[in-house]
N, C-alpha and C. Protein backbone atom coordinates (compact mmCIF):
# COMPACT_ATOMS: atom_id res chain seq x y z
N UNK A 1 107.64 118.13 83.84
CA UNK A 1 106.64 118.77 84.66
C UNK A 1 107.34 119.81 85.54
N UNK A 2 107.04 121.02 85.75
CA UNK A 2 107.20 121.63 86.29
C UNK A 2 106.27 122.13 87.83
N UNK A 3 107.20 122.46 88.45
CA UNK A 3 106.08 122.55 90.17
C UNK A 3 106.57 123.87 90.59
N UNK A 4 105.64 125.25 91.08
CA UNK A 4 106.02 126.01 91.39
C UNK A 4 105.20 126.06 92.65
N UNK A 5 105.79 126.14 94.04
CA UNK A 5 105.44 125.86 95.08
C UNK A 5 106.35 126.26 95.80
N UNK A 6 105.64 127.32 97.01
CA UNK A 6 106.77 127.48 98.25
C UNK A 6 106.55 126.51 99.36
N UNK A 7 106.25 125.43 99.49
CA UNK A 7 106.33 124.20 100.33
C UNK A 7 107.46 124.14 99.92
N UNK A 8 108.10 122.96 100.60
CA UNK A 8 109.71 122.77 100.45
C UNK A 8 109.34 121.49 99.92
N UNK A 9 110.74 120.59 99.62
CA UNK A 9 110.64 119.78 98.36
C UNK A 9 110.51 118.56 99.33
N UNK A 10 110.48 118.39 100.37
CA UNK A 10 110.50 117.27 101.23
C UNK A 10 109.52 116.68 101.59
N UNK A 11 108.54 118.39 101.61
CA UNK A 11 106.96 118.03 102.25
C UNK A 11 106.24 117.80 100.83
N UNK A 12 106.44 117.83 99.89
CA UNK A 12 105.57 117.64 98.69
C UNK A 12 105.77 116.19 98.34
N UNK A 13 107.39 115.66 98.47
CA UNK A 13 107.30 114.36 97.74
C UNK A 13 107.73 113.41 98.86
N UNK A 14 106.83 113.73 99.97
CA UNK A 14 107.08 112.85 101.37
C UNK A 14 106.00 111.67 100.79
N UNK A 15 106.40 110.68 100.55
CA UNK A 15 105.85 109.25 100.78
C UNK A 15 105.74 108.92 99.83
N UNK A 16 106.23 109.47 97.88
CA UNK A 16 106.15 109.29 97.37
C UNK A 16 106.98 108.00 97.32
N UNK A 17 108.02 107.82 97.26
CA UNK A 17 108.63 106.58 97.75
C UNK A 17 108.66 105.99 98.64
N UNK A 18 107.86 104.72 98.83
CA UNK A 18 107.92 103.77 99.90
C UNK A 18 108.55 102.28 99.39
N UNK A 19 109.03 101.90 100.30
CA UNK A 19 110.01 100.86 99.71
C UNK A 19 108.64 99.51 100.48
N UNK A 20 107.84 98.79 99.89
CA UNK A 20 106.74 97.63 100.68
C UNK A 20 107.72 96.76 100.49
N UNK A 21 107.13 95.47 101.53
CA UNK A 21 107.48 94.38 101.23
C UNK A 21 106.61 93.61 100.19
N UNK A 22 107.59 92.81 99.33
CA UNK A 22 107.00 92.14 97.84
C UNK A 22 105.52 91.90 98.67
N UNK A 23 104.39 91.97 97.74
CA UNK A 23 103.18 91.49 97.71
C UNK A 23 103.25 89.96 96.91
N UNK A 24 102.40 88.87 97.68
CA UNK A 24 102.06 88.05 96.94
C UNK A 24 100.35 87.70 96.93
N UNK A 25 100.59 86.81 95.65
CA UNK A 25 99.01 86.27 95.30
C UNK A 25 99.21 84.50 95.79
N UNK A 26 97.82 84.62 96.78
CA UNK A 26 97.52 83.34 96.87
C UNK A 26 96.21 83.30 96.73
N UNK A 27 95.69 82.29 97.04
CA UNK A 27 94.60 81.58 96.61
C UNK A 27 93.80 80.99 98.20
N UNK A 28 92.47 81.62 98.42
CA UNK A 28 92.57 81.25 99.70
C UNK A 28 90.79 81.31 99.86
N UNK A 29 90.30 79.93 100.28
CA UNK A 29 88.72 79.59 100.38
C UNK A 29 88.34 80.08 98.79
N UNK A 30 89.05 79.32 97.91
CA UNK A 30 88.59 79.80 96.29
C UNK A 30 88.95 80.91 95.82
N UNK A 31 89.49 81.70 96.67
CA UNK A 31 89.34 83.07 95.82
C UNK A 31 91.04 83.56 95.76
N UNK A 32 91.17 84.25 94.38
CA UNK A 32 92.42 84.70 94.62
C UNK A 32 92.54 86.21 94.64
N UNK A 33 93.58 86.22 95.58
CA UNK A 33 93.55 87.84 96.31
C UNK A 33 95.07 87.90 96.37
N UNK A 34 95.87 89.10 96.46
CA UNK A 34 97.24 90.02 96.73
C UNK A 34 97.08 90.20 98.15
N UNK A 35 98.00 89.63 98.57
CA UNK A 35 98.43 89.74 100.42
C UNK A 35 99.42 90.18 100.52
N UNK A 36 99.72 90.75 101.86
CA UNK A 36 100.84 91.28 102.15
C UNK A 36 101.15 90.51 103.31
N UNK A 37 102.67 89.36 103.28
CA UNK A 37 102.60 88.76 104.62
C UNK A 37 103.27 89.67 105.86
N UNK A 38 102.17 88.88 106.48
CA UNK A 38 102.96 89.22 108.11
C UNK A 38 103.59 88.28 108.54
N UNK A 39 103.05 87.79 109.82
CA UNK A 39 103.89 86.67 110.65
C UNK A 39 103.44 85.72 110.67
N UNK A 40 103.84 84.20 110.85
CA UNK A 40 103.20 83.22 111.26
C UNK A 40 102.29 82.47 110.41
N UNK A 41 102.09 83.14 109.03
CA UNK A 41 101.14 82.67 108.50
C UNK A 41 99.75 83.36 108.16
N UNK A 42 100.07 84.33 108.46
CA UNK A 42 99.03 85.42 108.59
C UNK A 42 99.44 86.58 107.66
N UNK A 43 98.23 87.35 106.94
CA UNK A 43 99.09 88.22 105.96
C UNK A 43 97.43 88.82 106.15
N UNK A 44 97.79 90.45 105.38
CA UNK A 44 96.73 91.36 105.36
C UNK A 44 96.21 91.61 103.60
N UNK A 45 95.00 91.33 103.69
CA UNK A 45 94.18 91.30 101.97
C UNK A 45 94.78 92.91 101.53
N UNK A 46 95.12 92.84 100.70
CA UNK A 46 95.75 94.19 99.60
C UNK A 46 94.21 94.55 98.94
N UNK A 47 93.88 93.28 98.00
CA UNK A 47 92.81 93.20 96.87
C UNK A 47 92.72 92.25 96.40
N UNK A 48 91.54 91.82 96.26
CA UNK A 48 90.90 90.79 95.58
C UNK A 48 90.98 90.80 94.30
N UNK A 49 91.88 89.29 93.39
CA UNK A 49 91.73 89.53 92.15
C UNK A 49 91.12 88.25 91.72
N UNK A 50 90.59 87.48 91.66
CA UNK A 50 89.63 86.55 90.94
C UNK A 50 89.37 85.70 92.04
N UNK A 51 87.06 86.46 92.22
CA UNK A 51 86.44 85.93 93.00
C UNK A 51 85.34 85.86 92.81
N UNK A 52 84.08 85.76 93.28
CA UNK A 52 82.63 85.95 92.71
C UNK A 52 82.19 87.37 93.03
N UNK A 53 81.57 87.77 92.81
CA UNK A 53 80.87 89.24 92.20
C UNK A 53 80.42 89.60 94.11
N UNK A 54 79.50 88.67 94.85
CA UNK A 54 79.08 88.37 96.44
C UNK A 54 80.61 88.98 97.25
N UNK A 55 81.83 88.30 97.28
CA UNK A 55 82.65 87.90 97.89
C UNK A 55 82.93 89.24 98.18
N UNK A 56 83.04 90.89 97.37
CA UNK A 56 83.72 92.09 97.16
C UNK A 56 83.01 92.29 98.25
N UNK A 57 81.74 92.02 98.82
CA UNK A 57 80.83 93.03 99.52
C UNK A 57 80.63 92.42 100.82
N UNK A 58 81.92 91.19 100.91
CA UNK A 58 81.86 90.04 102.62
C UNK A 58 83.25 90.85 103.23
N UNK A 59 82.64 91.64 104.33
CA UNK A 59 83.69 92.23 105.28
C UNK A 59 85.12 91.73 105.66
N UNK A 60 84.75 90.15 105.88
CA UNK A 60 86.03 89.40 105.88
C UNK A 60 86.97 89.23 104.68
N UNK A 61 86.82 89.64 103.62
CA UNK A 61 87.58 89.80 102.40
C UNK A 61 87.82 91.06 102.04
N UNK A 62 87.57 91.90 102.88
CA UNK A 62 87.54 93.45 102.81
C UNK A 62 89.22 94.18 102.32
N UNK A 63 89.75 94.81 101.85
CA UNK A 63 90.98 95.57 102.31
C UNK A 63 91.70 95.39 103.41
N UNK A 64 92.59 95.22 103.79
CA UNK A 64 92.95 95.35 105.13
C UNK A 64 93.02 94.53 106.11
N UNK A 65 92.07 93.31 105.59
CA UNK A 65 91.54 92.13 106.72
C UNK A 65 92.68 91.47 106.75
N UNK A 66 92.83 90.55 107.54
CA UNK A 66 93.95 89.98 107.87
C UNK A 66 93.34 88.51 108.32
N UNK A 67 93.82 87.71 107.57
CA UNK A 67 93.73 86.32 107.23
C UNK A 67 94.77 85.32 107.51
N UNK A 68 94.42 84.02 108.36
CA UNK A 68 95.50 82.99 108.09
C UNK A 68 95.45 82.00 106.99
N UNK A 69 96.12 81.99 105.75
CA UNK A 69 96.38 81.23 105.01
C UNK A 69 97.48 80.08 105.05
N UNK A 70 98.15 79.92 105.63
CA UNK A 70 99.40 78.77 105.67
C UNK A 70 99.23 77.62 106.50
């Protein structure tokens, strides 16, 4: 691929690499979802991967939410 661009090469492939911490899958009130832990026992929902069809559209299972599982 070629890129012809007078931006500089720093501002184009700024964030293309981010180094996350490992994601895991647990299992939590039935449903299994990709978390990202935090502290204490507490980790933030990535995405929901096997749940009921209802569960996608409950705020508390949303992206982003942040849940204690442990």
């Amino acid at each position: 691929m070629t890129l012809y661009t007078v931006i500089p090469l720093e501002q184009v492939f700024e964030g293309a690499v981010s180094f996350m911490e490992p994601l895991e899958e647990v299992s939590f009130q039935g449903l299994l979802m990709q978390v990202e832990p935090l502290d204490r026992g507490r980790a933030r929902i990535v995405r929901l991967l096997d749940c009921p069809l209802e569960k996608y559209l409950d705020p508390a299972f949303s992206p982003g939410a942040i849940i204690s599982w442990k």
